[in-house]
Protein backbone atom coordinates (compact mmCIF):
# COMPACT_ATOMS: atom_id res chain seq x y z
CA UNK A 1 0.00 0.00 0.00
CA UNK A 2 2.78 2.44 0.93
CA UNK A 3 4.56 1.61 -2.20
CA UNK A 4 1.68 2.19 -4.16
CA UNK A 5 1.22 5.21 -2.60
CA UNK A 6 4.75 6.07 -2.98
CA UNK A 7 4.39 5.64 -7.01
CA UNK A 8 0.98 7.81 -7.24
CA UNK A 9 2.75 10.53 -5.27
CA UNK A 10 5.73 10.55 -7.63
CA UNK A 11 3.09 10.53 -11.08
CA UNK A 12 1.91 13.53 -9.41
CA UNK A 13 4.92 15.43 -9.19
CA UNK A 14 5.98 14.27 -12.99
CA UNK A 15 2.54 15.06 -13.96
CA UNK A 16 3.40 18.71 -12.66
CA UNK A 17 6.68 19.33 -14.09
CA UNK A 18 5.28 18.36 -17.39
CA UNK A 19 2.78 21.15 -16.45
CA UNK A 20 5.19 23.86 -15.93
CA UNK A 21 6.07 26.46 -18.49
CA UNK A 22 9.69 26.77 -18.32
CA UNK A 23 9.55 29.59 -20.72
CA UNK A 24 7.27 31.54 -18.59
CA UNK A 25 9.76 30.69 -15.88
CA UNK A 26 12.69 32.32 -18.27
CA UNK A 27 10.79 35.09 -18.78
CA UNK A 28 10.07 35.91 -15.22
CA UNK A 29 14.08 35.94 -14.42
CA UNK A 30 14.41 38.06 -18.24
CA UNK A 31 11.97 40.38 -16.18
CA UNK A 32 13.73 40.77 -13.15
CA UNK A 33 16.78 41.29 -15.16
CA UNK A 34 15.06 44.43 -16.38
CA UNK A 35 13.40 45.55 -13.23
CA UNK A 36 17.74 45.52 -12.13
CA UNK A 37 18.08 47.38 -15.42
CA UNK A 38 15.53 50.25 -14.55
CA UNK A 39 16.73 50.87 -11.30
CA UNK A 40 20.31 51.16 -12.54
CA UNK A 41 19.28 53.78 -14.31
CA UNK A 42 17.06 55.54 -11.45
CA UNK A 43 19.91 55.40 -8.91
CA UNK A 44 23.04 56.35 -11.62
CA UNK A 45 21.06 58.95 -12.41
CA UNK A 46 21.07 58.74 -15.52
CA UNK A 47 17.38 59.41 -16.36
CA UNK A 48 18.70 63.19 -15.03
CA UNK A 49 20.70 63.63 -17.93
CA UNK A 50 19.56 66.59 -20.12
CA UNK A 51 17.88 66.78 -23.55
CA UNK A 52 21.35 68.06 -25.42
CA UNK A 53 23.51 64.96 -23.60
CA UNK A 54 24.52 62.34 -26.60
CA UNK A 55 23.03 59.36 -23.83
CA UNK A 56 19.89 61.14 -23.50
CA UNK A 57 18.02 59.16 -26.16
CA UNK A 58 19.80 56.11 -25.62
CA UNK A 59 19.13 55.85 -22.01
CA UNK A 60 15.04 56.13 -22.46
CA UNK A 61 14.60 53.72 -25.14
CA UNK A 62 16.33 51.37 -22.87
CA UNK A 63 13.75 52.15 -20.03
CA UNK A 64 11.25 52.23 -22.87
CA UNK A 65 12.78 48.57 -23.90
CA UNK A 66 12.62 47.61 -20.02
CA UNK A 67 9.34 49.01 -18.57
CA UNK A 68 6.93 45.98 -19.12
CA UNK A 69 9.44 44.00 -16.78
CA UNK A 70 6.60 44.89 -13.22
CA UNK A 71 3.33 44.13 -15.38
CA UNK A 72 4.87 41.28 -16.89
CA UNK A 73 5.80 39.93 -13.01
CA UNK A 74 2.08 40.69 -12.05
CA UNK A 75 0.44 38.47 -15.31
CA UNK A 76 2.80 35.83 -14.40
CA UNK A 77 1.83 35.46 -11.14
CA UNK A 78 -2.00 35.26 -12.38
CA UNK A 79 -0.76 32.59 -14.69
CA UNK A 80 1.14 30.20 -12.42
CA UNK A 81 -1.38 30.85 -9.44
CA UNK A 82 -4.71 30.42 -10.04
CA UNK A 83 -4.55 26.85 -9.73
CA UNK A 84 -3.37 26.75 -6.39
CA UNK A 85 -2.72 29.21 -3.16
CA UNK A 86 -0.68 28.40 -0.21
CA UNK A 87 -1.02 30.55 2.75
CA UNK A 88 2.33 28.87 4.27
CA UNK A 89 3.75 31.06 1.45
CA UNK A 90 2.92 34.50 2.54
CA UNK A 91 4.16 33.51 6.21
CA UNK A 92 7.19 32.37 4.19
CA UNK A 93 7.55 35.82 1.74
CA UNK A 94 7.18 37.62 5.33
CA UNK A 95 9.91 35.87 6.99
CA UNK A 96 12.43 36.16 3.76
CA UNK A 97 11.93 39.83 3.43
CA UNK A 98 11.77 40.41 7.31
CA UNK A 99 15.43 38.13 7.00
CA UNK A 100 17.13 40.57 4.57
CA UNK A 101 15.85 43.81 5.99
CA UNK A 102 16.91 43.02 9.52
CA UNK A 103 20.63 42.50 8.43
CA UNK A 104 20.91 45.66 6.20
CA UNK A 105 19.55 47.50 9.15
CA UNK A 106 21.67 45.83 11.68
CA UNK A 107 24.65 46.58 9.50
CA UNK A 108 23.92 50.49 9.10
CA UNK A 109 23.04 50.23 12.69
CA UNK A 110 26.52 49.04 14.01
CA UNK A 111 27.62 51.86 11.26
CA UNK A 112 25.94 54.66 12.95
CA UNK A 113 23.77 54.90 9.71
CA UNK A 114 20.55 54.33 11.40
CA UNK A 115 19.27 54.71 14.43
CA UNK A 116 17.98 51.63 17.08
CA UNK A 117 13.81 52.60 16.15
CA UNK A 118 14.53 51.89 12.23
CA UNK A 119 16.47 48.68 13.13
CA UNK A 120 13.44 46.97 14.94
CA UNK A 121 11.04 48.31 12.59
CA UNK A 122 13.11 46.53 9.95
CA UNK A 123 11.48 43.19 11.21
CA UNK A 124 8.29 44.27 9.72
CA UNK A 125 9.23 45.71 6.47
CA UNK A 126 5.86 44.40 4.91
CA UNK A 127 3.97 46.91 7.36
CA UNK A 128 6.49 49.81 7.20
CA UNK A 129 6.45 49.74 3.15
CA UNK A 130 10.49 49.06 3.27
CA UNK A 131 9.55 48.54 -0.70
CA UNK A 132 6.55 49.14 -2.52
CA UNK A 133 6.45 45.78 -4.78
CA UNK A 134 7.34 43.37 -2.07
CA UNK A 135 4.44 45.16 0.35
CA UNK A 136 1.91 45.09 -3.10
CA UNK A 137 2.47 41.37 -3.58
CA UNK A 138 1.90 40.52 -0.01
CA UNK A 139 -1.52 42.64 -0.35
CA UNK A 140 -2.46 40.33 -3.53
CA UNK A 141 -1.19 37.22 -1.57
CA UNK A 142 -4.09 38.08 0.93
CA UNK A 143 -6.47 38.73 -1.51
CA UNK A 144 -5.53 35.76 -4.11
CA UNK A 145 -7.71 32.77 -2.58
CA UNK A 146 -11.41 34.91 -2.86
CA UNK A 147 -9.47 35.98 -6.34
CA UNK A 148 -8.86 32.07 -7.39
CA UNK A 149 -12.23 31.25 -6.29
CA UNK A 150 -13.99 34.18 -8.38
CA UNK A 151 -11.42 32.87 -11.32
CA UNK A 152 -12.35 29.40 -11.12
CA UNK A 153 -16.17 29.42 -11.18
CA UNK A 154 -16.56 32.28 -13.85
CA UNK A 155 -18.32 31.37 -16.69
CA UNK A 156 -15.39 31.98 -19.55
CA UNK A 157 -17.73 34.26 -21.76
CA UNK A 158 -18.09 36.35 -18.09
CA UNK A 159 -14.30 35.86 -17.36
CA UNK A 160 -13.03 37.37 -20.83
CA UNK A 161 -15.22 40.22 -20.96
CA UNK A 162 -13.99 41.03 -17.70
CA UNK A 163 -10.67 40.93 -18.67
CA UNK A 164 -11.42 42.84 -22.31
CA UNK A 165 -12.77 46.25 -19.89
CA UNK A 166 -10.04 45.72 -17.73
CA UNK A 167 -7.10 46.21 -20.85
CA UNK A 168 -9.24 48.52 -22.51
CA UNK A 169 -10.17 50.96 -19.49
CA UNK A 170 -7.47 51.46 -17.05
CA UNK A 171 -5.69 52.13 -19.38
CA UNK A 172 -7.01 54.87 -21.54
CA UNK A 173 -8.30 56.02 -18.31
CA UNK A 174 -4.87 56.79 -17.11
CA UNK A 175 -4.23 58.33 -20.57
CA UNK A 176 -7.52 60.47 -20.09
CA UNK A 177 -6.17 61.45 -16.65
CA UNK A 178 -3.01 62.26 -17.82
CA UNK A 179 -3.84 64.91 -20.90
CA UNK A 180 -6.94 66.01 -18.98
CA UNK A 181 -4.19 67.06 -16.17
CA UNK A 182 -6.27 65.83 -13.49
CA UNK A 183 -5.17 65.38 -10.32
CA UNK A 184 -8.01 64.39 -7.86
CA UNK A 185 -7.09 61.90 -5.40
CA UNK A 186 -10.02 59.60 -5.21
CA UNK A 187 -9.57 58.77 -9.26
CA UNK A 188 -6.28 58.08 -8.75
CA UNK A 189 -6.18 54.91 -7.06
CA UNK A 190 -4.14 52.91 -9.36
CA UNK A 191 -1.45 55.41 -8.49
CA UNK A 192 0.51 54.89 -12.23
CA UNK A 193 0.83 51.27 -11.22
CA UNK A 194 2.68 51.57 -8.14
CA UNK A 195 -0.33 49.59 -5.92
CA UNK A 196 -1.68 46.17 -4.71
CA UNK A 197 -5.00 47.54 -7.15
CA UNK A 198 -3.02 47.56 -10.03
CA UNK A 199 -1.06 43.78 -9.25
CA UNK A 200 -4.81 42.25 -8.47
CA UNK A 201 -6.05 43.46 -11.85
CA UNK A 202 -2.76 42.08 -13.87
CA UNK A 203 -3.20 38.88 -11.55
CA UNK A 204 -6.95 38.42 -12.58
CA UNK A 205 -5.71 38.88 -16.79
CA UNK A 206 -2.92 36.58 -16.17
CA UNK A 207 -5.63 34.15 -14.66
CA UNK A 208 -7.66 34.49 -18.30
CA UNK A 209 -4.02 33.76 -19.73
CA UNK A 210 -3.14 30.60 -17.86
CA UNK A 211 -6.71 28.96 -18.09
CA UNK A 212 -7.51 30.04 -21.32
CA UNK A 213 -4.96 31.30 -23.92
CA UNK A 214 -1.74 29.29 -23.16
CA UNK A 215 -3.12 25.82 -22.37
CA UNK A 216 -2.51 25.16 -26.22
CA UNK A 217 1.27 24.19 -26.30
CA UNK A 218 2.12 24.06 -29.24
CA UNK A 219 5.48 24.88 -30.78
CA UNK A 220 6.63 28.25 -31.65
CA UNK A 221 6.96 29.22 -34.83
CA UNK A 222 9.50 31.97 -36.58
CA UNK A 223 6.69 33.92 -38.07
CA UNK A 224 4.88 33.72 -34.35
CA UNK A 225 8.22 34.74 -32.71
CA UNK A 226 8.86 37.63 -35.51
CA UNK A 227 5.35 39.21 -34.56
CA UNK A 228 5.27 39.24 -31.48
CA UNK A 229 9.22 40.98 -31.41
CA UNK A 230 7.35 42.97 -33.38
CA UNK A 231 4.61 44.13 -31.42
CA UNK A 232 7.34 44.38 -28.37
CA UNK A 233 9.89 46.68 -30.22
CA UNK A 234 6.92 48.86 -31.97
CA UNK A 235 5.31 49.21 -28.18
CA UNK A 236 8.67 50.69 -27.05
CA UNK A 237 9.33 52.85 -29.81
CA UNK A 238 5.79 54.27 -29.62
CA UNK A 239 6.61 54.46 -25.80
CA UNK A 240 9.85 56.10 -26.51
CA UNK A 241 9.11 58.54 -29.01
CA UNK A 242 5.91 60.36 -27.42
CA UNK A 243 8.68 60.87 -24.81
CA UNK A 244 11.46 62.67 -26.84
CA UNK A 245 8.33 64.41 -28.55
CA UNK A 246 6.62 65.52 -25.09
CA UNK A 247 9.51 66.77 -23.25
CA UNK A 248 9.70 69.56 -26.19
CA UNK A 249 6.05 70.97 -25.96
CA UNK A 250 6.97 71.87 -22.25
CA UNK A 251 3.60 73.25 -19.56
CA UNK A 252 1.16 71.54 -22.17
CA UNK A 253 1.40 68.05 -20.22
CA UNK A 254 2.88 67.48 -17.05
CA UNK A 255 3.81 63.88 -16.90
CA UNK A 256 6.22 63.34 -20.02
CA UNK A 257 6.24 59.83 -19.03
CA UNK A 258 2.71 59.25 -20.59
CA UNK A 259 3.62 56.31 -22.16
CA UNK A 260 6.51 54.99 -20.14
CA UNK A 261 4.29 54.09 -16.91
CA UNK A 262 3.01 50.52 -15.87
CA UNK A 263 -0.78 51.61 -16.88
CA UNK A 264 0.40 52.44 -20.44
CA UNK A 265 -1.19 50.80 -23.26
CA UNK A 266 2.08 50.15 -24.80
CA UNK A 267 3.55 49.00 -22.18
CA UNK A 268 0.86 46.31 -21.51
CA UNK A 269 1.31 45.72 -24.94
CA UNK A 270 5.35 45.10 -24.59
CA UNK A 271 3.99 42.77 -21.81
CA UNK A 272 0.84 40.61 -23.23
CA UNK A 273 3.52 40.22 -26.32
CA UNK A 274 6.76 38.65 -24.39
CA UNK A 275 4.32 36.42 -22.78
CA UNK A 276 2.36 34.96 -25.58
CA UNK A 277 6.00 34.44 -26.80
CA UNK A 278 8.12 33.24 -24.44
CA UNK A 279 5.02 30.88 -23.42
CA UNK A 280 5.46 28.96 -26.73
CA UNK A 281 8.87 28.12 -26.09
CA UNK A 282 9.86 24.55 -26.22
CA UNK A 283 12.88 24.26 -23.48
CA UNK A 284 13.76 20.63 -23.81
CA UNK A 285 18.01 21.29 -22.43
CA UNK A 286 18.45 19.63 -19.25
CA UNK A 287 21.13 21.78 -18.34
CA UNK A 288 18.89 24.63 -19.02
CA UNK A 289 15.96 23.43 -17.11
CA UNK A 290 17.99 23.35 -14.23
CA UNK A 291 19.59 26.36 -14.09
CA UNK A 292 15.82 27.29 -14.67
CA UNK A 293 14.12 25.78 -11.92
CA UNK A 294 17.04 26.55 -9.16
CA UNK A 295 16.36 30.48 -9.92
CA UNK A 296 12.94 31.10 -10.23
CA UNK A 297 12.05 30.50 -7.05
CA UNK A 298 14.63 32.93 -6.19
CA UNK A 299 13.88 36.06 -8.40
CA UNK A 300 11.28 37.89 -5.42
CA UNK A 301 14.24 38.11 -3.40
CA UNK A 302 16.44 39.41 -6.01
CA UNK A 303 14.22 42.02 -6.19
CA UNK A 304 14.38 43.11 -2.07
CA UNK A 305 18.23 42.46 -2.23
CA UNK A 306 19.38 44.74 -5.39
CA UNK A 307 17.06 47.53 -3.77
CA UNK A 308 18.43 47.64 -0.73
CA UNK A 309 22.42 47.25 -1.69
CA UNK A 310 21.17 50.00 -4.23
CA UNK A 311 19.03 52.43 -1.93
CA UNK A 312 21.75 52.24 0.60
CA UNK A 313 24.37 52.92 -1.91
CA UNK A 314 27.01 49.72 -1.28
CA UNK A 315 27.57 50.18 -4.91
CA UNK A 316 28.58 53.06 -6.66
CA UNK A 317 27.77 54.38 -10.00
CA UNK A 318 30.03 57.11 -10.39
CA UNK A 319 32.26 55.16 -13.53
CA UNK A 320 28.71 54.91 -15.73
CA UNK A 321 29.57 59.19 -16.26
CA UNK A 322 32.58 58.28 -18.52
CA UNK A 323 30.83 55.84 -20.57
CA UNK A 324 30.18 56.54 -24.25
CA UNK A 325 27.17 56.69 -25.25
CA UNK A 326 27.92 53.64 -28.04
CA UNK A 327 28.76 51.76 -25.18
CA UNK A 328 26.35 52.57 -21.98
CA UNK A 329 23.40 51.06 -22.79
CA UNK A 330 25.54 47.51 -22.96
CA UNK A 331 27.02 47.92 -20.00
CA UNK A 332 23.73 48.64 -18.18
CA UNK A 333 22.42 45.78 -19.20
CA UNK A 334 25.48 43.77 -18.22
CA UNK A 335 25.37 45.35 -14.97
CA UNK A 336 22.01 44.02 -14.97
CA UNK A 337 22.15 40.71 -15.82
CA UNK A 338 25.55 40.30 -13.25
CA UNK A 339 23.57 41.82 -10.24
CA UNK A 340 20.66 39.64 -11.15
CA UNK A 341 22.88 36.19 -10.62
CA UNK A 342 24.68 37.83 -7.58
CA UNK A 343 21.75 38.77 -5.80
CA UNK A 344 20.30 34.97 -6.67
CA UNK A 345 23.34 33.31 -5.95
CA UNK A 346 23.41 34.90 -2.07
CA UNK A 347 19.41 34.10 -2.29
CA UNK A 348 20.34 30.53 -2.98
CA UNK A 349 22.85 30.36 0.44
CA UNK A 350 19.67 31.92 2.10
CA UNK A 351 17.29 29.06 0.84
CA UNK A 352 19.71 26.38 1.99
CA UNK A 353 20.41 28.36 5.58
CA UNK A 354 16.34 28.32 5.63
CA UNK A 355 16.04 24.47 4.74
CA UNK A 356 18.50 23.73 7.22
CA UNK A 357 16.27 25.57 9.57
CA UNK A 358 13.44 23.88 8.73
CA UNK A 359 11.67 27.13 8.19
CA UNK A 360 9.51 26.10 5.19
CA UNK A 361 7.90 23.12 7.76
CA UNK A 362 7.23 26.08 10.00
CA UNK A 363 5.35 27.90 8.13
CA UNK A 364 3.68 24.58 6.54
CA UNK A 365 2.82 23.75 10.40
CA UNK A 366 1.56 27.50 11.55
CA UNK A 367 -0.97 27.02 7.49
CA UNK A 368 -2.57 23.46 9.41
CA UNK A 369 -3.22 25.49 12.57
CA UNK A 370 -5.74 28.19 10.59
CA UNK A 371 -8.92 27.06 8.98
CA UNK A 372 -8.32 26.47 5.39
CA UNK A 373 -8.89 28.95 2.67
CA UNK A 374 -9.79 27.33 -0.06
């Protein structure tokens, strides 16, 4: 009987990996790689260049290039997670983030950067908004099993035109709000993107994604793959260019960045188009698969660690002035995709630390002692 059990257990789990989407998973470290790549250029300042520098252009195209790297993080969560819902897992996101804040803070403590109030409040980052994404996605987290439930018994006809208003109006309602130049509070909710609202509506569209549009797994095809590069490099240009044309017809609209924001129809363009791609990819290299599934699980954290070593300036950005223009956009993205494996490679010495600790049976064994969600 145990054997038997033994061998159901184990067609389960193969059953699952056949499941997964590897190239969704490669496209959710290609995102983070990019969220590292727009922060680079927050914090080296080079979005503060001026019109007449040679980088100027160079440097927003690249954010223009890089933007759909958030929305894209939000679908894919709606795509891998409306199957199932863990609640061990937000006790688990609470404890990794609470594990990375308290040693930055004990560090600038000891370095008479801080003071002893901000060191304890760093073991509750998630209620002290230590970073807007990570305190967003624990928001959804809360919210995802009466989300799953709503997903799951939705008549698809119901479901899709749900999904249809939400692409079409938030975000020519942010465009409306925008050129309208107005600035009332209570309409502006979404906050350009920067809000648990905004990841619950890209969760509920990457819902419609997974149950609907990418269940067909076919192959990819060139022509498939040329369109929707297509659709991904046009998005950015169109993104791009209202920029550079904006930033000339200056006190007509305030926010130059009409189409560079996470509400921007391009930009969920750039997004819906990666993902209809990269979710046709057939990944059969074991080597690749591995390297694969040992990182995903890893990217959230990458996230909270390249802020932090960023915000409190361990790394300095001073050499990215002498650049040439030619050159800087390359070594951004470099920069990008080096921090990305750093900050995953000390992630991956915090998972084994953690499984040595048992911590993931914790938080498993606090999940039995509440009433079950779903």
């Amino acid at each position: 009987m145990e054997e038997y059990s033994r061998i159901i257990k184990y067609q389960e789990k193969k059953d699952f990996e056949n499941q997964r989407n590897y190239g969704i998973d490669l496209l959710r470290m290609i995102s983070m790689i990019n969220i590292i790549i727009l922060h680079i250029n927050l914090y080296s300042n080079q979005l503060y260049l001026r019109e007449n520098d040679k980088k100027f252009k160079s440097i927003w195209r690249l954010e223009a290039m890089s933007y759909f790297a958030v929305d894209c993080f939000g679908l894919i969560s709606g795509i891998v997670g409306y199957k199932r819902y863990k609640f061990a897992n937000l006790i688990y996101i609470w404890i990794n983030t609470s594990f990375y804040s308290s040693i930055f803070s004990l560090y600038l403590y000891f370095n008479n950067r801080t003071n002893f109030k901000y060191m304890i409040l760093s073991f509750f980052p998630i209620l002290i908004c230590r970073h807007w994404y990570i305190n967003a996605y624990f928001k959804l987290y809360l919210f995802i099993p009466f989300l799953n439930f709503g997903m799951n018994n939705l008549i698809k006809r119901t479901y899709k035109n749900l999904v249809c208003f939400y692409i079409l109006f938030f975000p020519f309602y942010y465009l409306i709000r925008i050129i309208l130049n107005i600035k009332r509070k209570n309409i502006n909710f979404l906050n350009n993107g920067y809000t648990s609202h905004w990841l619950i509506i890209l969760y509920i569209i990457g819902g419609y994604l997974g149950k609907y549009i990418l269940i067909n797994k076919s192959k990819i095809s060139v022509k498939y793959a040329i369109i929707c590069i297509l659709i991904y490099l046009f998005s950015a240009f169109i993104s791009s260019e209202s920029f550079f044309i904006l930033i000339k017809k200056k006190n007509q609209i305030n926010n130059k960045k009409l189409l560079i924001n996470y509400l921007s129809p391009t930009i969920i363009s750039e997004s819906l188009s990666l993902i209809m791609m990269f979710s046709k990819l057939s990944i059969n290299n074991k080597i690749v698969i591995k390297i694969i599934s040992l990182y995903t699980p890893l990217t959230l954290n990458a996230l909270f660690l390249h802020s932090r070593l960023f915000n409190e300036k361990f790394i300095s950005f001073n050499w990215m002035n002498k650049l040439k223009p030619n050159i800087i956009c390359l070594a951004i993205c470099l920069l990008g995709i080096i921090m990305f494996f750093f900050c995953v490679s000390i992630d991956y010495l915090r998972a084994i630390l953690f499984k040595y600790l048992k911590i993931k049976q914790f938080c498993m064994a606090i999940e039995k002692k509440f009433p079950k969600l779903i």
